[in-house]
Protein backbone atom coordinates (compact mmCIF):
# COMPACT_ATOMS: atom_id res chain seq x y z
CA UNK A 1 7.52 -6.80 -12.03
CA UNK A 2 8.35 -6.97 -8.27
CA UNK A 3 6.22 -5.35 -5.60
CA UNK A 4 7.56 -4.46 -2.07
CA UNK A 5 5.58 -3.15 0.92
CA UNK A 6 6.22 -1.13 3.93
CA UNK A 7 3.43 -1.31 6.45
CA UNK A 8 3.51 1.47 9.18
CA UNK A 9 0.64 -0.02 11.83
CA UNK A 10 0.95 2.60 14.37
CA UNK A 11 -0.64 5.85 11.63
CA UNK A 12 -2.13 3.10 9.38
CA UNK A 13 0.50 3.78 6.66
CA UNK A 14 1.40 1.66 3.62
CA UNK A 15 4.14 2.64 1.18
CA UNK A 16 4.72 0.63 -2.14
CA UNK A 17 7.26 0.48 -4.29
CA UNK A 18 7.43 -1.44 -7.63
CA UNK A 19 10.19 -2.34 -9.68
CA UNK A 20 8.60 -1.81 -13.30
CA UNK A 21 10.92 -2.70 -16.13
CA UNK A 22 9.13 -1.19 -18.99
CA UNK A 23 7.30 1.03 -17.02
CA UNK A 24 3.57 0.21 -17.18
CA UNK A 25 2.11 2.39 -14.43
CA UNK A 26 -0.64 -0.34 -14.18
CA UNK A 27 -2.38 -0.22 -10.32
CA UNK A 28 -5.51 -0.05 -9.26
CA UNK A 29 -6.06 2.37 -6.69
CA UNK A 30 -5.94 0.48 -3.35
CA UNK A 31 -7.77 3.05 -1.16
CA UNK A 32 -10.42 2.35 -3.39
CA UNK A 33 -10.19 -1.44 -3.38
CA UNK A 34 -9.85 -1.55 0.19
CA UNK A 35 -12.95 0.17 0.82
CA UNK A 36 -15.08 -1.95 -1.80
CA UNK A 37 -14.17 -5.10 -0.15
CA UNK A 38 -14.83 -3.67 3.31
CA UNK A 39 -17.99 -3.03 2.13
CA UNK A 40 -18.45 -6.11 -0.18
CA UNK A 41 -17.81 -7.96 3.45
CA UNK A 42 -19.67 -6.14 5.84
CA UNK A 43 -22.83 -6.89 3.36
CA UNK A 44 -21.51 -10.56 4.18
CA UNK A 45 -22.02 -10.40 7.77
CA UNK A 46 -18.34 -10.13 8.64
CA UNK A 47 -17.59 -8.31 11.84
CA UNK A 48 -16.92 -4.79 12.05
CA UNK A 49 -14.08 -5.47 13.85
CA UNK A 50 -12.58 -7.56 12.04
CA UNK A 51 -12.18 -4.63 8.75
CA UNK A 52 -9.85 -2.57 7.89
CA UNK A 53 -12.29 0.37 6.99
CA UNK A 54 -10.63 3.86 6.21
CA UNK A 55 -8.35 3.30 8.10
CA UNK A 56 -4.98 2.44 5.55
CA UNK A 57 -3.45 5.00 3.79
CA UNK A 58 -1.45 3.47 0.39
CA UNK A 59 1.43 5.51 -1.24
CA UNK A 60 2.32 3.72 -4.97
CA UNK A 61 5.66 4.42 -6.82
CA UNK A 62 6.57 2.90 -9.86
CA UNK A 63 10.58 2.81 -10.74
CA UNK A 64 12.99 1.07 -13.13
CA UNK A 65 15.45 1.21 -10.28
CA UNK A 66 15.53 -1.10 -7.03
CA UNK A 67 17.95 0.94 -5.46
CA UNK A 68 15.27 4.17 -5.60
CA UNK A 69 12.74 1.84 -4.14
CA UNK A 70 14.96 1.16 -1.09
CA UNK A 71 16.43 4.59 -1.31
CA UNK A 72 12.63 5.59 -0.26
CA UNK A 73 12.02 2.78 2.16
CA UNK A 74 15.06 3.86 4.05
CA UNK A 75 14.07 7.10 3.77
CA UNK A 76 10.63 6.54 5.27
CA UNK A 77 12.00 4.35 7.90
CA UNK A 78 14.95 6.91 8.95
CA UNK A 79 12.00 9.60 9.85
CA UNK A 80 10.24 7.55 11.88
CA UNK A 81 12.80 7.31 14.40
């Protein structure tokens, strides 16, 4: 299994593709995760500022086929401009 990322800072975006050979579907749900350990580390102490709270957006897509997964990356990146 391979795992690429596109990060889009500027709306907070994050689009993930990953190249799944037998096709496990098997990914935890990263809004989720990224708000327990905000939380987890803001009962730490840690800064405010320093989280990421609400405020990424992931997109997961599993595919057998690299070429879809950059098919979609350029896609993404062609209607930003």
């Amino acid at each position: 299994n391979y795992l690429f990322a596109l990060f889009i800072p500027n709306n907070c975006r994050v689009f993930i593709g990953i190249l799944d050979s037998i096709r496990e579907n098997h990914m935890p749900n990263l809004n989720e995760l990224l708000k327990n350990e905000c939380e987890k580390r803001l009962q730490k102490g840690i800064d405010t500022n320093l989280l990421l709270i609400n405020e990424h957006q992931f997109e997961v897509k599993f595919d057998m086929d690299i070429q879809n997964i950059w098919k979609r990356f350029i896609k993404i990146i062609s209607n930003r401009k």
